[in-house]
Protein backbone atom coordinates (compact mmCIF):
# COMPACT_ATOMS: atom_id res chain seq x y z
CA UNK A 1 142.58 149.17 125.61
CA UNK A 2 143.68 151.34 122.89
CA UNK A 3 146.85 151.03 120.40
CA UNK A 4 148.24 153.84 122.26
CA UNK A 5 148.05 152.48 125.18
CA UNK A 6 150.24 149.34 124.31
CA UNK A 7 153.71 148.94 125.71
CA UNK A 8 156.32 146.78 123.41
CA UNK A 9 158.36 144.06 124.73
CA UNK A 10 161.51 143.18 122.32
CA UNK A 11 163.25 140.12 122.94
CA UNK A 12 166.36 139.39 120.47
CA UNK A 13 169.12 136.35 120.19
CA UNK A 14 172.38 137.84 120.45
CA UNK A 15 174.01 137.29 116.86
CA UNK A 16 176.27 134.16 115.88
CA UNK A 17 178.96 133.53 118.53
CA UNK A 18 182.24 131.83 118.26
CA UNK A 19 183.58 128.81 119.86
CA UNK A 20 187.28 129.44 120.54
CA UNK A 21 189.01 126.31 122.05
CA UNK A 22 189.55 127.47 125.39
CA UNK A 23 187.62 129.69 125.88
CA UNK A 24 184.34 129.37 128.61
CA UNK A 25 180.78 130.26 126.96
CA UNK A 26 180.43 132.77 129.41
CA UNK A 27 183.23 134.71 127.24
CA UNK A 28 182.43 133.27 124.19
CA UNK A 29 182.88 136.79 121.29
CA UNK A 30 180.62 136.99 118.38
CA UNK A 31 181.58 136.14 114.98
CA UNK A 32 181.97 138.78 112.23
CA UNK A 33 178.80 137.58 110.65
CA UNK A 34 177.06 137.67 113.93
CA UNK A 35 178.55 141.21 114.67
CA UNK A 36 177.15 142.08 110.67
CA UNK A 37 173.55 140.49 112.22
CA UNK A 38 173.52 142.45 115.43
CA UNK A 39 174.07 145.70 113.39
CA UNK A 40 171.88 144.78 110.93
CA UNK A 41 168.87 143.95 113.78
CA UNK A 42 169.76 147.40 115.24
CA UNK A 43 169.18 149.40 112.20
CA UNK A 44 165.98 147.30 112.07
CA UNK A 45 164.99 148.45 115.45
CA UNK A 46 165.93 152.19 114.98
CA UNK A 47 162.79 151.95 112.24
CA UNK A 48 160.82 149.45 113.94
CA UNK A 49 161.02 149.75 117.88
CA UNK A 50 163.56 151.52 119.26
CA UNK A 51 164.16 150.81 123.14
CA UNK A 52 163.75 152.88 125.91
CA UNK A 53 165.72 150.31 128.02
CA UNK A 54 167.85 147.25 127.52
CA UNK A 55 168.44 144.83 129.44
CA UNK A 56 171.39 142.34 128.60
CA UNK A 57 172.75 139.00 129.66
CA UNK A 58 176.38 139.75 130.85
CA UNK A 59 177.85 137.03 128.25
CA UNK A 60 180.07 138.33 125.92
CA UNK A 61 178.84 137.65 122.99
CA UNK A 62 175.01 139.13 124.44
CA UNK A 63 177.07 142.67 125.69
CA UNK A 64 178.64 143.12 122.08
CA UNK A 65 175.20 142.55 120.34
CA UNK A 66 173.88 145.11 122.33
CA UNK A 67 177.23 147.37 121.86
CA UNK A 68 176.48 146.86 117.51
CA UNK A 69 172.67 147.60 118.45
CA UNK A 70 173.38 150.68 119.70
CA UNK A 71 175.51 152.08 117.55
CA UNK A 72 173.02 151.30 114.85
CA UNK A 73 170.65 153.54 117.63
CA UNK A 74 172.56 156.40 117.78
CA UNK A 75 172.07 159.07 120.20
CA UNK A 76 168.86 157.52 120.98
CA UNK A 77 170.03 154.48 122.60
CA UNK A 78 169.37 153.82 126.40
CA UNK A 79 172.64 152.34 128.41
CA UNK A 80 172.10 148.74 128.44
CA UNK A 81 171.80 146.93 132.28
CA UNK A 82 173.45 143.86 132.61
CA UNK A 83 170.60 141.44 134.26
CA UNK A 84 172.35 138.09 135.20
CA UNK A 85 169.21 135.81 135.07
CA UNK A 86 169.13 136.16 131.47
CA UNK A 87 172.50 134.30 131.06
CA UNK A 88 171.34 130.73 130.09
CA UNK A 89 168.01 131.92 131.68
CA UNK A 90 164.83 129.87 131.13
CA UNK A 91 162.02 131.48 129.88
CA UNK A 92 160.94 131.88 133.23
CA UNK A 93 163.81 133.99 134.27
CA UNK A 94 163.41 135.85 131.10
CA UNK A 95 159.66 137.01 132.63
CA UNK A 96 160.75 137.35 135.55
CA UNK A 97 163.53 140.15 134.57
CA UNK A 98 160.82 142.11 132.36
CA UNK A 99 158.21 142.14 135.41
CA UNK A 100 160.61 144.06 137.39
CA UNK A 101 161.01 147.31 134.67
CA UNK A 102 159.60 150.38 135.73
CA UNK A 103 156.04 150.90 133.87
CA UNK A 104 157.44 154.17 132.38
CA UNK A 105 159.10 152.13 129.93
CA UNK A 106 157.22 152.05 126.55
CA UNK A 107 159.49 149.94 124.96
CA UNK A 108 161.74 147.41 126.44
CA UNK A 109 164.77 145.54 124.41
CA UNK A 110 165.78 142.14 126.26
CA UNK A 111 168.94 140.18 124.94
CA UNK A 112 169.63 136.73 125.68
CA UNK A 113 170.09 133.49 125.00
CA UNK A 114 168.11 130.30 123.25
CA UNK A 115 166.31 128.25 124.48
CA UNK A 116 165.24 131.10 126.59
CA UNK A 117 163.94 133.60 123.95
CA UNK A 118 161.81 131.30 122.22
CA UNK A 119 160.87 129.82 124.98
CA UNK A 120 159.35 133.17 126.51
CA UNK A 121 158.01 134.29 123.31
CA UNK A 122 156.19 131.14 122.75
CA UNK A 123 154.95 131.57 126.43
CA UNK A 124 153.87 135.21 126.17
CA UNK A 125 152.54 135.15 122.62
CA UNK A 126 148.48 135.62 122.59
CA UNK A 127 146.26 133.55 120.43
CA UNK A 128 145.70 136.53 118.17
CA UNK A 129 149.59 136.72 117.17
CA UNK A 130 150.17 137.34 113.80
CA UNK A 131 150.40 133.66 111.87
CA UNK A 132 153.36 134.66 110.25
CA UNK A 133 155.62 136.19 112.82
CA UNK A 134 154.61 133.33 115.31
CA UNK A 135 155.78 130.65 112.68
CA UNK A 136 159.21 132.29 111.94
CA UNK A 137 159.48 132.59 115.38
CA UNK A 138 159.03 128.92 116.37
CA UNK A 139 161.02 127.98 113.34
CA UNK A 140 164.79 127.69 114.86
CA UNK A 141 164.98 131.65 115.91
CA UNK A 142 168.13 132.13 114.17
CA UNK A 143 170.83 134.25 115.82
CA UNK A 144 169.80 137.99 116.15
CA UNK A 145 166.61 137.32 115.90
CA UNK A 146 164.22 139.62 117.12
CA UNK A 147 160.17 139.44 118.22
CA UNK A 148 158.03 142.18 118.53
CA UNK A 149 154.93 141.65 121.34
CA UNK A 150 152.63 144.17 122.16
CA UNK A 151 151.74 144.39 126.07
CA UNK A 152 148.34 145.78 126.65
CA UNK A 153 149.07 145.57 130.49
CA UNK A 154 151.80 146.42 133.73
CA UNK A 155 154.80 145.05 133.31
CA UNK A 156 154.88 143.42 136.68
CA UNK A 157 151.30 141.28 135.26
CA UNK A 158 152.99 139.89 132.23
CA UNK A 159 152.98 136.03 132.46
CA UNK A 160 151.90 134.21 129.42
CA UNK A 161 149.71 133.95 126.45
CA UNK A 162 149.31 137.76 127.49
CA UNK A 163 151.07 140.08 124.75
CA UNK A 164 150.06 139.84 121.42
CA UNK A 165 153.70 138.83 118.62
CA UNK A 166 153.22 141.39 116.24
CA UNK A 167 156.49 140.67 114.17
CA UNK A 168 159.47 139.20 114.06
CA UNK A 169 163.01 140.07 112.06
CA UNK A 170 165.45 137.94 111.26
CA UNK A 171 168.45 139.48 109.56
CA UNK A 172 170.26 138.04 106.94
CA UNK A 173 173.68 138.90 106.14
């Protein structure tokens, strides 16, 4: 298939999170660093791999990621959909929720939560990955984190050692 052809799955790590006594996790607010991170991933995608559609975990600290990414986006950023699965969603769930996006999306940006992202991009990651993005990857994915895979296929077929990681950005601030 050729490059042009490719479609480009994004999964990111919302950015550091806070734990206020009290408060559930469900509701848990980023930090100011994390809120620095999630800008700084955005302006990473705007160059990089900017989304045709988001989709979101509905935590808190997962919507206002997304909120700083798309500022960084501008007037090019799609309206993020919430997608409940991806709250404390395996990697599993995380598949699941990108097989079910239209195939008219070129580029899709998917924000959750670890162990899920990893997870998933350790599962979809193809033997020809590029060395270096697969072992920064593997290697904690620190909060905002973001992996690049290329999907030479539908959507709806994407399962596992089936997109190729291409890169992976991990802001530090």
């Amino acid at each position: 298939m050729q490059r042009h052809d490719l479609k480009h799955l994004v999964i990111m790590r919302h950015g550091e999170a806070d734990f206020p006594r009290g408060v559930p996790d469900h509701d848990r607010p980023l930090m100011p660093r994390g809120a620095r991170e999630a800008a700084a991933a955005g302006a990473w995608l705007a160059e990089h791999a900017g989304p045709d559609m988001i989709l979101v975990s509905p935590a808190l600290r997962t919507r206002q990621t997304v909120t700083w990414v798309c500022s960084e986006l501008g007037e090019k950023a799609p309206t993020p959909q919430l997608w409940e699965s991806l709250y404390h969603g395996t990697d599993a769930q995380l598949v699941a929720a990108v097989n079910h996006v239209p195939e008219t999306v070129r580029t899709l940006l998917v924000v959750a939560h670890m162990p899920g992202v990893v997870d998933a991009v350790l599962r979809l990651a193809s033997r020809d990955s590029e060395p270096d993005a697969m072992m920064d990857a593997a290697d904690g994915f620190p909060t905002a984190g973001t992996a690049v895979l290329e999907v030479p296929g539908e959507w709806a077929l994407l399962d596992g050692a089936d997109a190729r990681l291409t890169q992976f950005y991990a802001p530090h601030v």
